[in-house]
Protein backbone atom coordinates (compact mmCIF):
# COMPACT_ATOMS: atom_id res chain seq x y z
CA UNK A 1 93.16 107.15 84.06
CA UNK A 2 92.18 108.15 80.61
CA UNK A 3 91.47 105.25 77.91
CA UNK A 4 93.49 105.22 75.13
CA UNK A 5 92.78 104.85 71.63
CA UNK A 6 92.62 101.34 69.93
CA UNK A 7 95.28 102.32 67.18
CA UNK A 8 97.75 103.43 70.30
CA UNK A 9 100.23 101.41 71.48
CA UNK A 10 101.53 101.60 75.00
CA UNK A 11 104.26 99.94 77.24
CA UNK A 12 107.85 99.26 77.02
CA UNK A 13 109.01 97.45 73.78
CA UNK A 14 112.86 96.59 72.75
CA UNK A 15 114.00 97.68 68.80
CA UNK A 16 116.25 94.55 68.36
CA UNK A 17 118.33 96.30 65.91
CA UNK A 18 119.35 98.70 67.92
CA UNK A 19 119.62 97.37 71.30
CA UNK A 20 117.63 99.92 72.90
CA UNK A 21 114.11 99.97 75.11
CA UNK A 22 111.54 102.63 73.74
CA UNK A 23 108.17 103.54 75.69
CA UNK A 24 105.37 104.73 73.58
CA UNK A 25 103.03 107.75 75.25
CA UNK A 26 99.36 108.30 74.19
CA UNK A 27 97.21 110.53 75.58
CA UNK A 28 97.77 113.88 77.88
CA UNK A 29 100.65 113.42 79.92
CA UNK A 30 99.60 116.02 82.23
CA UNK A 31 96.83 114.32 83.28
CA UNK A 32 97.98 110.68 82.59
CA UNK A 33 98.66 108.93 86.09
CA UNK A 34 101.03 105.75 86.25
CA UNK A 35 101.45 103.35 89.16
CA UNK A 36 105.01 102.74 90.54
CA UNK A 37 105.58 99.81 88.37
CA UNK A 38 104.25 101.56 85.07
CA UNK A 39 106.03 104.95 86.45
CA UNK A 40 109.02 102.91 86.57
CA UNK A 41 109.05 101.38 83.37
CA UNK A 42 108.49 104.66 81.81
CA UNK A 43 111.33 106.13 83.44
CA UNK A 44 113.63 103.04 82.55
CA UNK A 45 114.51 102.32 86.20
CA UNK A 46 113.49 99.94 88.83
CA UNK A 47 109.93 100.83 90.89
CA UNK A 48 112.47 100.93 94.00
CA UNK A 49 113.84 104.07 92.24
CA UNK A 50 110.39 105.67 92.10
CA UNK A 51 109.81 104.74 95.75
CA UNK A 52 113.05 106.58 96.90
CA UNK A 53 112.13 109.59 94.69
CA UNK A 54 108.68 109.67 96.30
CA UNK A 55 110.77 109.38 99.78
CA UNK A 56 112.73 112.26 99.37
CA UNK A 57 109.99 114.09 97.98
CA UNK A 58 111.09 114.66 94.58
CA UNK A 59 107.65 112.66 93.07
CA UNK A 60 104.44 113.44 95.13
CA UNK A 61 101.55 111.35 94.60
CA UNK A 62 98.17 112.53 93.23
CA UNK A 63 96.42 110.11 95.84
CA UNK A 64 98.35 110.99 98.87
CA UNK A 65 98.37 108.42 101.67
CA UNK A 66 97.15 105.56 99.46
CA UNK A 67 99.04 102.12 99.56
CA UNK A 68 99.10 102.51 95.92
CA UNK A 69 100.15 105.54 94.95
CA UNK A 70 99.54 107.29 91.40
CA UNK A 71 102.23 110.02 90.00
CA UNK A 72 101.48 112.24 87.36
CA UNK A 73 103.29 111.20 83.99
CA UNK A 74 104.82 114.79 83.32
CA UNK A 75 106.48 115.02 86.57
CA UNK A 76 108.03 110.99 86.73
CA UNK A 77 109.51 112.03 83.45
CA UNK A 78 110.48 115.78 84.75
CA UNK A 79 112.60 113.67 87.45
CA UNK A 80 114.00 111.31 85.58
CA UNK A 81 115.16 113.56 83.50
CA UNK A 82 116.92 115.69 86.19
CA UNK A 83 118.28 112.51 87.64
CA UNK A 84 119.96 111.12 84.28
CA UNK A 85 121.30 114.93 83.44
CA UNK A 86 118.89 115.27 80.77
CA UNK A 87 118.36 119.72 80.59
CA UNK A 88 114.58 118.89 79.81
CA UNK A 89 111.48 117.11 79.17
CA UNK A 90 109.39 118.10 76.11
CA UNK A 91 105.51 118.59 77.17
């Protein structure tokens, strides 16, 4: 997984002001990889989600058949996307 910068921030954080939970992206999401849990929190849905969209084939892992899998960040936000209606996802 690439290293990010110092300066970049990364994770989940809540704007109190407006009641809303933001993720902040560094780095080349085409080649980023995030567990389930960071896939999840990404996506702003529970890791069970990303399980079941694994399941039914809509995420593929980059390390198939590993007990922890890896997705790519482009396509956990392609789904998510296509799940919540959204037309698309900017790359």
């Amino acid at each position: 997984m690439p290293s990010k910068a110092p300066d970049q921030a990364s994770g989940a954080f809540r704007m109190p002001n407006l009641g809303v939970t933001m993720v902040v992206f560094g780095g080349d999401l085409s080649e980023t990889t995030w567990s389930t849990n960071q896939a999840a929190e990404a996506a702003g849905v529970p890791p069970r989600r990303i399980r079941v969209w694994a399941h039914r084939n809509k995420l593929v892992p980059v390390n198939p058949g590993s007990i922890h899998p890896r997705y790519r960040a482009l396509d956990v936000l392609r789904v998510e996307a296509e799940m919540s209606g959204r037309l698309t996802v900017a790359a």
